[in-house]
Protein backbone atom coordinates (compact mmCIF):
# COMPACT_ATOMS: atom_id res chain seq x y z
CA UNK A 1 0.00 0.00 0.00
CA UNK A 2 1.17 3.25 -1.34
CA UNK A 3 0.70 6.53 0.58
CA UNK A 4 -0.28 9.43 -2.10
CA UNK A 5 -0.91 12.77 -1.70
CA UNK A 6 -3.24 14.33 -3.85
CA UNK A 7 -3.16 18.48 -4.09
CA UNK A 8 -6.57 19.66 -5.02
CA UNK A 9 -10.03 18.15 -5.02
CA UNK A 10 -10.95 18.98 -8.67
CA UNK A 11 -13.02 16.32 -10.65
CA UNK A 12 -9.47 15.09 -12.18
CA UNK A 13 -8.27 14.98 -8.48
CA UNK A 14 -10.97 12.88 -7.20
CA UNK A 15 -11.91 10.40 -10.12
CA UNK A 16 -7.52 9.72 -9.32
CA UNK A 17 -8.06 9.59 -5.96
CA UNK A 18 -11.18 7.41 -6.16
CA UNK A 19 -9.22 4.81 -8.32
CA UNK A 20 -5.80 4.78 -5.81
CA UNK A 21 -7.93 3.99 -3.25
CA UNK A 22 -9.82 1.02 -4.91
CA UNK A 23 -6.61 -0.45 -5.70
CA UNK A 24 -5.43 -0.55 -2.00
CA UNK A 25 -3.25 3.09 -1.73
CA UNK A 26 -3.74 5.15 1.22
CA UNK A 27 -5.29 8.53 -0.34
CA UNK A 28 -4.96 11.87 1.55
CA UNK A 29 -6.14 15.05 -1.00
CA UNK A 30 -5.35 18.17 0.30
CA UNK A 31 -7.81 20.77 -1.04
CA UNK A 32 -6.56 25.01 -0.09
CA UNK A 33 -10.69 25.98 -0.03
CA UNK A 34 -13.91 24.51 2.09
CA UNK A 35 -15.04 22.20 -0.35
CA UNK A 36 -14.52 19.85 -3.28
CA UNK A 37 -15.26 20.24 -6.87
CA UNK A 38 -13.22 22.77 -8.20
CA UNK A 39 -14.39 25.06 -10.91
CA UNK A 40 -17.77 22.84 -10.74
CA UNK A 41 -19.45 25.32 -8.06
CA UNK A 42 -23.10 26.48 -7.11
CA UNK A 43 -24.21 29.57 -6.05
CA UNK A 44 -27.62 29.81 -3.88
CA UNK A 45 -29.18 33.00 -3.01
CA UNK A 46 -32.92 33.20 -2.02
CA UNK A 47 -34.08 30.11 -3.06
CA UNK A 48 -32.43 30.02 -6.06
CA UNK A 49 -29.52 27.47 -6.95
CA UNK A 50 -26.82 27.65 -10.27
CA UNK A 51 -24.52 26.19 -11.50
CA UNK A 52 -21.56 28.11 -11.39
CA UNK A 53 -19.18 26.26 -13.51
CA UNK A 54 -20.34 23.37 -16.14
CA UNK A 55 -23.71 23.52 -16.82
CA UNK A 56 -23.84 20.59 -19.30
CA UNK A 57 -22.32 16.89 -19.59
CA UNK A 58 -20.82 15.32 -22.64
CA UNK A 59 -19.26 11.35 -22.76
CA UNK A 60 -21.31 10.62 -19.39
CA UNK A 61 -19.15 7.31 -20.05
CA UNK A 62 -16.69 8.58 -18.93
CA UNK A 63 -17.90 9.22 -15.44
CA UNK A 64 -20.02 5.85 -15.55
CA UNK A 65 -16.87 4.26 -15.63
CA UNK A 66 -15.58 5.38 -12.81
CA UNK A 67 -17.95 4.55 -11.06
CA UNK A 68 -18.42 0.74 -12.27
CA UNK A 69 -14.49 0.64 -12.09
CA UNK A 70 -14.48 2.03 -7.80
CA UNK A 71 -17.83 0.45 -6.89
CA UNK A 72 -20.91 -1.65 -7.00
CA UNK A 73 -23.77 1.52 -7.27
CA UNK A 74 -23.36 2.58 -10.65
CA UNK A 75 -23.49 6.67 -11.68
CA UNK A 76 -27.25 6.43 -11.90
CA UNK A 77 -28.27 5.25 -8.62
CA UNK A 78 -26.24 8.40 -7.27
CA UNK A 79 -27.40 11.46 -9.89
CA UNK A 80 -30.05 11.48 -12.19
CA UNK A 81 -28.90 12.08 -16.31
CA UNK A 82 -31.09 13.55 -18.12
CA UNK A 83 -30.77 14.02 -21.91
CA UNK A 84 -31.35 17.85 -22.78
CA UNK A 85 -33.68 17.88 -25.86
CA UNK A 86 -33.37 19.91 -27.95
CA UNK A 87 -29.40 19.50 -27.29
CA UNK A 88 -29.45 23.84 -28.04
CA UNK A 89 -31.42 26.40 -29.68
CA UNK A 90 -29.51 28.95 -31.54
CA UNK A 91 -29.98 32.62 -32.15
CA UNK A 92 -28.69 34.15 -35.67
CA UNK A 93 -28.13 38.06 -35.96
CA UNK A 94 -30.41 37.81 -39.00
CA UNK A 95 -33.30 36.95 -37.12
CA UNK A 96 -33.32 33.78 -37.65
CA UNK A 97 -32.87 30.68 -35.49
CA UNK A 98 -33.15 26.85 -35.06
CA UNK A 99 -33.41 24.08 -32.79
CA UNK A 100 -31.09 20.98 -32.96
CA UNK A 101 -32.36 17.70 -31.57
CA UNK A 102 -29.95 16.00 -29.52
CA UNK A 103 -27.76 12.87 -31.18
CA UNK A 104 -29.61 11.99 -34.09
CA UNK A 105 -28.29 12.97 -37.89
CA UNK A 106 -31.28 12.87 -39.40
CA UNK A 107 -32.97 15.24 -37.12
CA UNK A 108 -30.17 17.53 -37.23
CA UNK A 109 -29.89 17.37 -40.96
CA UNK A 110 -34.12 18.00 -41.12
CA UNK A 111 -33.97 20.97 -38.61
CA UNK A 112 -31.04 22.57 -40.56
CA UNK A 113 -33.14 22.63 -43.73
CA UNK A 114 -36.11 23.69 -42.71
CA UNK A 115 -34.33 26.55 -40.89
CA UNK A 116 -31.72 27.58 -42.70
CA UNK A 117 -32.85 26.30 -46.53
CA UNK A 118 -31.98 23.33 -48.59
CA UNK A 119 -28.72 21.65 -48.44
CA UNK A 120 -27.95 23.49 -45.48
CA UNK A 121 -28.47 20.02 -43.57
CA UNK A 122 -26.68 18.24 -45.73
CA UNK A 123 -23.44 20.38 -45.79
CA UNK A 124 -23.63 20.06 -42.08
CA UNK A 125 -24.19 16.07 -41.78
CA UNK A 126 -21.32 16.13 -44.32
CA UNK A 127 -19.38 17.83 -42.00
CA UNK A 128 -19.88 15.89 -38.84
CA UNK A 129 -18.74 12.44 -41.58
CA UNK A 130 -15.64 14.53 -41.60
CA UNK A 131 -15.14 15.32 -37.77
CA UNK A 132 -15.75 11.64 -37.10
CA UNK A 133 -12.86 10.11 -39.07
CA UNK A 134 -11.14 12.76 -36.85
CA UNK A 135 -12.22 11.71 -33.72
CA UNK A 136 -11.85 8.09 -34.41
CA UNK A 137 -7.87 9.14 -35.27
CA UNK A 138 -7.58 11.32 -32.38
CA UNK A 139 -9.81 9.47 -29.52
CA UNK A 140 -7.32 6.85 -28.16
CA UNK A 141 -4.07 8.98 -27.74
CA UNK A 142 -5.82 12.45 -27.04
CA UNK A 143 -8.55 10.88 -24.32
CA UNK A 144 -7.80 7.19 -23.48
CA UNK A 145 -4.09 6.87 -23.78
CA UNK A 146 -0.99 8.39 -21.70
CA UNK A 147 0.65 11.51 -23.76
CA UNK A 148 2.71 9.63 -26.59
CA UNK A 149 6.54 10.19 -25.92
CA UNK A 150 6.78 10.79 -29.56
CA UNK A 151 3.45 13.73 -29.17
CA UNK A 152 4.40 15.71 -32.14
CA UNK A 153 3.38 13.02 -34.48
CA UNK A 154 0.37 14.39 -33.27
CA UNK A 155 1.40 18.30 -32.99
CA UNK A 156 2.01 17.93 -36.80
CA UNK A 157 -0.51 15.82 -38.69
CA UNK A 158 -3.76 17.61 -39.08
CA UNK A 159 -6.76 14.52 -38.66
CA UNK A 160 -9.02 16.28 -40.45
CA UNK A 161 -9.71 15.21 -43.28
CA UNK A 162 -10.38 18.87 -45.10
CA UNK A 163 -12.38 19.26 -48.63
CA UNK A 164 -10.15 20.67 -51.30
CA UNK A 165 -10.95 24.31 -51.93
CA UNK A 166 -9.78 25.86 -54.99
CA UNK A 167 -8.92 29.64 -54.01
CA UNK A 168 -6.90 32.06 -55.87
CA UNK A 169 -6.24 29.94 -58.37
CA UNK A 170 -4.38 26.99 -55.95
CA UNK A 171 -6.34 24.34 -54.19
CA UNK A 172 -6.02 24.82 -50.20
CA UNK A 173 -7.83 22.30 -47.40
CA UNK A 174 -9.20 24.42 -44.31
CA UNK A 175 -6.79 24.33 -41.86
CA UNK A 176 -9.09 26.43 -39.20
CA UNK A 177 -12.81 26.48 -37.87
CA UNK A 178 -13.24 29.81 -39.51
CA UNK A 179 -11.78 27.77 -42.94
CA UNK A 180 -14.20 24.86 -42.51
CA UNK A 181 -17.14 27.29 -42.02
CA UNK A 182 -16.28 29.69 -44.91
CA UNK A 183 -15.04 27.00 -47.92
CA UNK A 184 -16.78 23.94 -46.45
CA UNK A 185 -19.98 24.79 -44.97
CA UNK A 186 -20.33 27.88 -46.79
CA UNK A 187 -23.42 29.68 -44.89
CA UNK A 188 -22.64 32.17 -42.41
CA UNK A 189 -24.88 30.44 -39.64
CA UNK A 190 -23.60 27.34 -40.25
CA UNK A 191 -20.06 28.91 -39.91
CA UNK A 192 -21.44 30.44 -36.58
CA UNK A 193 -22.32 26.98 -35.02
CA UNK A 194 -18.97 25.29 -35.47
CA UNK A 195 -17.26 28.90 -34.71
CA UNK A 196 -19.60 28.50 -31.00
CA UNK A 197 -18.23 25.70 -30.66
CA UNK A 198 -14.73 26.54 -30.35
CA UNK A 199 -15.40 29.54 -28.84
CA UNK A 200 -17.15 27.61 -25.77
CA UNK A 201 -13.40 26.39 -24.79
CA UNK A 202 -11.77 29.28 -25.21
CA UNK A 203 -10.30 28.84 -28.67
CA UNK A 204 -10.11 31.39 -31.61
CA UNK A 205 -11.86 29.98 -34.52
CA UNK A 206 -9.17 31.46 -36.42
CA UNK A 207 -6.52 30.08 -35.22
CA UNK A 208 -7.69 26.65 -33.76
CA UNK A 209 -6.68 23.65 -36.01
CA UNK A 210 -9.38 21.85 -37.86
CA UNK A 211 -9.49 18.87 -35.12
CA UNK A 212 -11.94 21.15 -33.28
CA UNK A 213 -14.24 19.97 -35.45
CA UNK A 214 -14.27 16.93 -33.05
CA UNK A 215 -15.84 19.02 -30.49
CA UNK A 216 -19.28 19.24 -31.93
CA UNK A 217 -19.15 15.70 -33.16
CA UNK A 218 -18.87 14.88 -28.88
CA UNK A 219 -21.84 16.40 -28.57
CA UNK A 220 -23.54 15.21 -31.52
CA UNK A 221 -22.34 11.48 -31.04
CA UNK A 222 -22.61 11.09 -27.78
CA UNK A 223 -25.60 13.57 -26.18
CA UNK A 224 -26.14 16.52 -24.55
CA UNK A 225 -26.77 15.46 -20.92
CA UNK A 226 -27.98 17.40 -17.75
CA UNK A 227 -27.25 16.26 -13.70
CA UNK A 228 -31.14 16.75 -12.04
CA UNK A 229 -29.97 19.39 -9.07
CA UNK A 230 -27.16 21.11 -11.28
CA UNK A 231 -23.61 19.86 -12.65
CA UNK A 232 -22.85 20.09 -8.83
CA UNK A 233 -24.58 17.14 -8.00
CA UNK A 234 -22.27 15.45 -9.98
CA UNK A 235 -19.30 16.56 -8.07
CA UNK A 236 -20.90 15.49 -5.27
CA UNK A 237 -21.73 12.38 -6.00
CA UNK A 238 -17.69 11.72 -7.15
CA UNK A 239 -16.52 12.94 -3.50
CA UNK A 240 -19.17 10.91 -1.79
CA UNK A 241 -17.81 7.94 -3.73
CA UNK A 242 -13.85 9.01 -3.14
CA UNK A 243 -15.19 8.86 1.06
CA UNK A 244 -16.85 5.32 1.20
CA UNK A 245 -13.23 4.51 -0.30
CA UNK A 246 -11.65 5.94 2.33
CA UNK A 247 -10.16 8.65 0.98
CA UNK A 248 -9.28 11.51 2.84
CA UNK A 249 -9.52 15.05 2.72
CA UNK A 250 -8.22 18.15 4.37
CA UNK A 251 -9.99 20.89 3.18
CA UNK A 252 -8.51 24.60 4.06
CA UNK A 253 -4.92 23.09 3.44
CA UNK A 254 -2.63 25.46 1.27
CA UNK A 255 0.66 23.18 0.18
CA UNK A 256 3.54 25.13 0.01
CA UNK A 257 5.77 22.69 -1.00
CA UNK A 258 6.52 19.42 -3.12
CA UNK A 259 9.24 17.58 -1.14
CA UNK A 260 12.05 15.67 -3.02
CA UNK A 261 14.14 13.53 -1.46
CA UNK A 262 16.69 10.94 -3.43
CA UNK A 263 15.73 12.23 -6.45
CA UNK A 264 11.92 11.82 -6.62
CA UNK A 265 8.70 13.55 -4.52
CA UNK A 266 8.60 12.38 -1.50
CA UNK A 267 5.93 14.27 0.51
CA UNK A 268 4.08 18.10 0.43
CA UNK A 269 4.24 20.67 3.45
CA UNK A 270 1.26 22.07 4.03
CA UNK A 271 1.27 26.14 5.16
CA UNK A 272 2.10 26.21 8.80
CA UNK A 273 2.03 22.16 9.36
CA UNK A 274 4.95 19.40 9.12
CA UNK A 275 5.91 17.65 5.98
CA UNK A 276 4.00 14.95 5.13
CA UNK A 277 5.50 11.72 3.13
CA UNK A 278 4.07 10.12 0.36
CA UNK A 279 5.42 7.56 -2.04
CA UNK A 280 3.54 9.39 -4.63
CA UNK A 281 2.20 12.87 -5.40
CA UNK A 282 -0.45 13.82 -7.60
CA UNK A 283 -1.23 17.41 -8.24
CA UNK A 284 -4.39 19.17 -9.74
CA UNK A 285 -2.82 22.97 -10.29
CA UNK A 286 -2.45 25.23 -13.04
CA UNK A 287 0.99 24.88 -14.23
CA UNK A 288 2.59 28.07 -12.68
CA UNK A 289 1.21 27.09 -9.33
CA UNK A 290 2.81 23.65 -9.75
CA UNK A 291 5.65 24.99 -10.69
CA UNK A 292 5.99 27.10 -7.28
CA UNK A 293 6.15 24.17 -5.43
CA UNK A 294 9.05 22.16 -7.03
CA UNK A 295 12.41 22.90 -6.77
CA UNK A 296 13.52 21.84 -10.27
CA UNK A 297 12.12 22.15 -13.75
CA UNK A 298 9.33 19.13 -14.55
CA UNK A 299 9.84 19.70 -18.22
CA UNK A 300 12.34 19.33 -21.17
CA UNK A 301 12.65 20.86 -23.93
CA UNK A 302 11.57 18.10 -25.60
CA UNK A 303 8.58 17.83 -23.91
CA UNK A 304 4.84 19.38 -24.00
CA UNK A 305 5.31 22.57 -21.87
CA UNK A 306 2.00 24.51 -20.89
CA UNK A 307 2.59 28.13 -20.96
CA UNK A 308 0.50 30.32 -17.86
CA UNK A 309 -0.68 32.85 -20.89
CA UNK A 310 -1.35 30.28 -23.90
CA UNK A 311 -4.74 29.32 -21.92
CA UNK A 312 -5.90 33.29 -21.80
CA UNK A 313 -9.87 32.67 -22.08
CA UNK A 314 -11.77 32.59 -18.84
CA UNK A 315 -16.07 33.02 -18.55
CA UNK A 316 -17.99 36.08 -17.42
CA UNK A 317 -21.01 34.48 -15.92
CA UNK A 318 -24.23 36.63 -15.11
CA UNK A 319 -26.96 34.67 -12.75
CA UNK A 320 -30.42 35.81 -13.31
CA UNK A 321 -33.09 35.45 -10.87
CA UNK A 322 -36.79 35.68 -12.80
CA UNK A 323 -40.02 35.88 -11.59
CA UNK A 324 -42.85 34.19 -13.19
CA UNK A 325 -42.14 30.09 -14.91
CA UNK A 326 -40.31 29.89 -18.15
CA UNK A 327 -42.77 29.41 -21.24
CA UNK A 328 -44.08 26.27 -22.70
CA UNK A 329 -40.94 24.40 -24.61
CA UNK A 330 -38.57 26.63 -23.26
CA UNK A 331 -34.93 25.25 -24.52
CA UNK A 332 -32.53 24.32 -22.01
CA UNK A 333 -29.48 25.86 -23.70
CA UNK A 334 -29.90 28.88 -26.38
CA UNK A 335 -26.77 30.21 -28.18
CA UNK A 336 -27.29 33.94 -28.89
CA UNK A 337 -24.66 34.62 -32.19
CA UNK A 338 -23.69 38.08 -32.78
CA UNK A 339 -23.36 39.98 -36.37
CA UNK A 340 -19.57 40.30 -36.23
CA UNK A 341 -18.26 37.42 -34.48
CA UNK A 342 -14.54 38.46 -35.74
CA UNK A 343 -14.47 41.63 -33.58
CA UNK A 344 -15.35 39.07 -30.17
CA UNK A 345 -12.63 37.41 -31.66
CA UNK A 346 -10.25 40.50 -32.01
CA UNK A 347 -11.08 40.82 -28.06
CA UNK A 348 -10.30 37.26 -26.99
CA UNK A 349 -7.00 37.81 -29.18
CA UNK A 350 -6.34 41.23 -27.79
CA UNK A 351 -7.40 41.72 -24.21
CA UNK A 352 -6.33 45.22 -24.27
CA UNK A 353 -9.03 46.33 -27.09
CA UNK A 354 -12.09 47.15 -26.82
CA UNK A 355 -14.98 45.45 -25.67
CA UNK A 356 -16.91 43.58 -28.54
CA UNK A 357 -20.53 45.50 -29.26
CA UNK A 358 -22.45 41.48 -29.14
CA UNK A 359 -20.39 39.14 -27.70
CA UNK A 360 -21.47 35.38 -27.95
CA UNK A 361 -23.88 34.54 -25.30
CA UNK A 362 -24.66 31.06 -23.88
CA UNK A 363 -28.13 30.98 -22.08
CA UNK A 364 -28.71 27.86 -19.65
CA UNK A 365 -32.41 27.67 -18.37
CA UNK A 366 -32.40 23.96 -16.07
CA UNK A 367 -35.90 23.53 -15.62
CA UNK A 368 -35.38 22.35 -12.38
CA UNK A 369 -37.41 22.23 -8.89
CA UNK A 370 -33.76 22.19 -7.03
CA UNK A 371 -32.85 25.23 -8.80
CA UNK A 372 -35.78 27.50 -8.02
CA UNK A 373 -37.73 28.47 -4.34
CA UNK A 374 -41.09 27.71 -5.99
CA UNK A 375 -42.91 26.98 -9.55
CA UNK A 376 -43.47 30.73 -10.03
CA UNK A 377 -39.30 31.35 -10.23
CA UNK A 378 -37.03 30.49 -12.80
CA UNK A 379 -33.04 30.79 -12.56
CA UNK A 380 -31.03 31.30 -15.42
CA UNK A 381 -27.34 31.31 -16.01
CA UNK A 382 -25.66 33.38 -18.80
CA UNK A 383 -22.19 32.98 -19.59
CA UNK A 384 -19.68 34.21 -22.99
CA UNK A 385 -16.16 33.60 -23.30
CA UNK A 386 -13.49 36.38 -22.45
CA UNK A 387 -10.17 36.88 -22.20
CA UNK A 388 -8.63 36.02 -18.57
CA UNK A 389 -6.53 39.29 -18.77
CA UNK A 390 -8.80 42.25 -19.79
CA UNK A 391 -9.91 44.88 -17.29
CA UNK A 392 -11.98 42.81 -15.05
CA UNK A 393 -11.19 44.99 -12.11
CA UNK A 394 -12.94 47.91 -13.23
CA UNK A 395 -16.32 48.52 -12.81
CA UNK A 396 -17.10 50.34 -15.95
CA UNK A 397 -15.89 46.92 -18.04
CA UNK A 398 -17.78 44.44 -16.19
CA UNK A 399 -21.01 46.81 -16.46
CA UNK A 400 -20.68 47.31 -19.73
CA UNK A 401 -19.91 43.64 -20.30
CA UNK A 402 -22.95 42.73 -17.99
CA UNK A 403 -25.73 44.85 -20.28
CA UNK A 404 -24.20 43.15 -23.27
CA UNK A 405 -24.57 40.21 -21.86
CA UNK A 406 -28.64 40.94 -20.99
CA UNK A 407 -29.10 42.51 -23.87
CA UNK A 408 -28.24 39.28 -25.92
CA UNK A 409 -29.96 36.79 -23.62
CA UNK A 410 -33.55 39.07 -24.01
CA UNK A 411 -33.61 37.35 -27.71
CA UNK A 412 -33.85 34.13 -25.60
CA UNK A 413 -35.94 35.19 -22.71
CA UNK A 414 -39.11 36.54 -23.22
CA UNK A 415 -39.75 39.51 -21.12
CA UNK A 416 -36.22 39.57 -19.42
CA UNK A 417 -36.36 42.61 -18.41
CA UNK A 418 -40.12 42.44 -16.73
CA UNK A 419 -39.12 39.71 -15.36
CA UNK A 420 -35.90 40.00 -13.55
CA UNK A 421 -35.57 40.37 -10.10
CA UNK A 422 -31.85 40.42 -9.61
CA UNK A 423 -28.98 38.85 -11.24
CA UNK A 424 -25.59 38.28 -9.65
CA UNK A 425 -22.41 39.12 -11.53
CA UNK A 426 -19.24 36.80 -11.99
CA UNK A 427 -16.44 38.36 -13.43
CA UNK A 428 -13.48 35.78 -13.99
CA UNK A 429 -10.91 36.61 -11.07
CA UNK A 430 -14.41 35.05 -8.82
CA UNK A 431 -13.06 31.64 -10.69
CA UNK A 432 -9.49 32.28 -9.74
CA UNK A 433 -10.38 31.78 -6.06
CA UNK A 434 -12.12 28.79 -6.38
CA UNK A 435 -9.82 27.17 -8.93
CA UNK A 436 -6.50 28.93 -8.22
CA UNK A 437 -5.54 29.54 -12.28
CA UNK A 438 -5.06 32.91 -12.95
CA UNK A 439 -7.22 35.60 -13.51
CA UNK A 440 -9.81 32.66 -13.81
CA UNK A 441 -8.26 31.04 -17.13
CA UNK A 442 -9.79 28.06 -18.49
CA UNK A 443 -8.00 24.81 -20.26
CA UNK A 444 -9.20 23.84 -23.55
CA UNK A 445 -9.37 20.32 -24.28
CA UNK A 446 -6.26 18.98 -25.98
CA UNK A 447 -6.52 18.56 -29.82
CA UNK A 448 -3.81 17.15 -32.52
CA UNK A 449 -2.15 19.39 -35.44
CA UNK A 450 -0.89 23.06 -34.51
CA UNK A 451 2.19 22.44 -34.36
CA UNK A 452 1.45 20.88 -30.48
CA UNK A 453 0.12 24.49 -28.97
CA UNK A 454 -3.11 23.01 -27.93
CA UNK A 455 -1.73 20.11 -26.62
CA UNK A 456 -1.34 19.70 -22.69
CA UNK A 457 1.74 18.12 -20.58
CA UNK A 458 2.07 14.82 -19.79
CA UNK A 459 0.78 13.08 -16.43
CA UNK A 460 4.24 12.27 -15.58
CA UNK A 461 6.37 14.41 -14.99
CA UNK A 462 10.49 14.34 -14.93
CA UNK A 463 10.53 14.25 -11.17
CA UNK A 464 9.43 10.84 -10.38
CA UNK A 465 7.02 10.49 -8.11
CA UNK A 466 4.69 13.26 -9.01
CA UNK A 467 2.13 13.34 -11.16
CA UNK A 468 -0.41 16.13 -13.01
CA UNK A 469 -3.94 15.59 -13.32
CA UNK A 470 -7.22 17.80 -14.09
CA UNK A 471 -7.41 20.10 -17.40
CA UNK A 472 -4.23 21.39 -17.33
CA UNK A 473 -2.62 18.20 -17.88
CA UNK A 474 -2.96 15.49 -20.31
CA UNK A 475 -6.01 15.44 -22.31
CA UNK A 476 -7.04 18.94 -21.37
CA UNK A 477 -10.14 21.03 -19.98
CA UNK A 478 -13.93 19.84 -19.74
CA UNK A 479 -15.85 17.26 -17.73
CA UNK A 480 -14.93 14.71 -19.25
CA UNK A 481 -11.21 15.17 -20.15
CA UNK A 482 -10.73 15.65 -16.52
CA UNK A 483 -12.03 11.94 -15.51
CA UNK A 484 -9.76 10.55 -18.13
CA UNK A 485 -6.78 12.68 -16.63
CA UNK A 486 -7.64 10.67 -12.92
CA UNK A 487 -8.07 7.24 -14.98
CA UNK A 488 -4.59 7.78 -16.76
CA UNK A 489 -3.00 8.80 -13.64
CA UNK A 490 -4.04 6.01 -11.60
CA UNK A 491 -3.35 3.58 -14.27
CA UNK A 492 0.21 4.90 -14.47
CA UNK A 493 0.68 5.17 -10.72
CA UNK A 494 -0.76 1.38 -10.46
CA UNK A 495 0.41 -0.34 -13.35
CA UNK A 496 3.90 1.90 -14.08
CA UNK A 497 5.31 3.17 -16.45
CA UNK A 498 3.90 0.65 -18.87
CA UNK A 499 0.56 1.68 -18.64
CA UNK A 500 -0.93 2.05 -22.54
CA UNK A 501 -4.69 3.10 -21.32
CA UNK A 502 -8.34 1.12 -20.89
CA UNK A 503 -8.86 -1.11 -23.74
């Protein structure tokens, strides 16, 4: 039996943690706020309950097999999935919108015509052929596999399998989302879809590789799911499991502190308590954090280094209380898409410009008794991507940013204005407490081709002993990138160096 040391009680940190302890280790996470969970949060006020981070589940799998894998009660007996139908409603600056059913082709392909005019389906469908042969080349070393040693085979081969374009007189193959949406799909609310996508992980359509496109085949392959009580239930029901394996945790415990000894961690030192040993540390931190705590480098330069500013997109989240129940066949999720999507993208690029006129606005609406004091409430939860380093600290930006922000979601929610009774404003350095990355930065998943930039570090590290997990390691941000992150680390930790992934 192994004694481990986990820093953090992220999702990444516990699904490790959950593992460890299944196979016999003796797990102690040490977690610097009051509770578990990290960025996956919930704010009540009032009666009224959101969710603060996540709002939404993709690859529930991934989660369901942690759960088979540390127990006997599967995932379902402890939260109740539910399958968000339509999977989103979107908004177009024309006027226009549609509704996408959730994991069916055809559907998607019928709603696309009817909304948007023939062949607009098809283009789509023909798209999401495309961005499956890239997820089938992608899925086993980008989610189910340790970080290859030899990673830029996957830094420089693009997966996507683009269309030939003839432009200018040469043939080109996108190499971008903003490429695949002008040459490929070739409708500029078509273009705005995939572009949302990106954009919902902090990634420039511009200059995000092609294998994005794998992101909207997740959802479209594998569901749109919601966690009855919020995305929080969810985290609870992963630390509930992590304590009937006897895990431990010590919450309101800052480390200060990797310990080496002979070579190889050997223990953490908690602020103002003794060094404690462990045979093996696992850490859940943003890589400048992690790299505070060691006293020698964890990467080569041959390796997959994350850089503190590559990650620059964080969320400003507004939290809407409304009077009065939402109206018949109200959609769970509506994307609000602005006229000129490039100038949010000149902010996300530039934090120092100005603020975009319509940013993109993401409008969750959980019709949920947990989430409300009574039938006649609703809550609400808008959120659009920013960058981590603009002027968050002064007032006149996040105002600004917060009428923007209502202004869009009132195309989604009738009577917003009537109806509001207050909302509650988070600005990204609120995230930075809970989650410790700076200014509230978010990891996008890892994805091949770029030349390795959106790829994440490995779970080992060159210090032996310690080990990174959560989304800014190996395979990146989201729900369910960080499960795979604990399942790779405690395959690694339990099986060595050897370790090739779940079959």
């Amino acid at each position: 039996m192994a004694r481990i040391a986990v820093i953090g009680a992220g999702m990444g940190a516990m699904a490790a943690a959950a593992r460890l302890a299944v196979a016999g280790h003796r797990v102690v996470v040490y977690e610097r706020t009051q509770t578990y969970g990290g960025a996956v949060r919930r704010f009540e006020r009032d009666g009224f309950g959101f969710d603060t981070g996540p709002g939404l589940l993709t690859l529930p799998a991934v989660y369901r097999d942690l759960f088979v894998k540390t127990g006997k009660a599967p995932l379902e007996d402890r939260v109740e999935l539910v399958q968000v139908d339509p999977s989103s409603r979107h908004v177009f600056a024309d006027g226009g919108e549609v509704s996408l059913p959730n994991a069916t082709r055809a559907g998607v392909v019928a709603a696309l015509d009817e909304a948007l005019g023939a062949g607009a389906g098809e283009r789509w469908g023909d798209f999401l052929v495309r961005a499956r042969e890239a997820w089938d080349r992608t899925r086993r070393p980008l989610l189910e596999e340790p970080l290859w040693p030899n990673w830029r085979v996957l830094a420089e081969k693009e997966p996507y399998p683009a269309v030939p374009h003839k432009r200018l007189l040469r043939t080109r193959r996108a190499a971008t989302p903003a490429e695949i949406g002008a040459w490929e799909l070739r409708d500029e609310r078509l273009a705005a879809l995939l572009a949302g996508h990106a954009l919902a992980h902090g990634l420039d359509p511009r200059t995000a590789p092609a294998s994005a496109a794998v992101l909207p085949y997740m959802e479209h392959a594998f569901g749109t799911w919601y966690v009855r009580g919020g995305i929080r239930e969810l985290a609870r029901a992963v630390y509930e499991r992590c304590l009937e394996r006897r895990v431990e945790f010590v919450f309101g415990a800052e480390i200060t502190r990797i310990v080496e000894e002979d070579g190889r961690a050997a223990g953490v030192e908690p602020a103002g308590g003794p060094v404690v040993a462990a045979d093996h540390v696992v850490a859940d931190l943003h890589p400048a954090r992690l790299r505070a705590l060691t006293e020698r480098p964890l990467d080569g330069e041959e390796d997959v280094r994350a850089d503190p500013g590559a990650a620059a997109a964080a969320r400003f989240t507004v939290l809407l209380a409304l009077r009065g129940a939402p109206e018949p066949g109200a959609a769970h999720r509506t994307v609000v898409h602005p006229a000129d999507p490039e100038r949010e993208w000149d902010f996300l690029a530039s934090p120092g410009g100005d603020v975009p006129p319509t940013p993109t606005v993401t409008v969750l609406r959980p019709d949920d008794p947990a989430l409300r004091p009574d039938d006649g409430h609703e809550s609400a939860v808008l959120s659009a991507v920013v960058p981590a380093r603009a002027a968050w600290d002064d007032e006149r930006t996040v105002a600004r940013y917060t009428d923007l922000l209502l202004a869009a979601a009132g195309r989604a929610i009738p009577d917003l204005r009537d109806r509001l009774l207050w909302h509650e404003v988070r600005a990204p350095g609120a995230a930075e407490e809970e989650t410790g990355a700076p200014a509230g930065a978010v990891p996008a998943p890892a994805l091949a081709a770029g030349q390795g930039r959106f790829l994440h570090p490995a779970n080992t590290t060159r210090l032996p002993g310690l080990y990174r997990v959560g989304g800014w390691s190996h395979p990146g941000g989201g729900l369910p990138h960080a499960g795979m992150s604990g399942a790779l680390v405690a395959g690694l930790i339990v099986e060595g160096p050897e370790f090739r992934g779940s079959q």
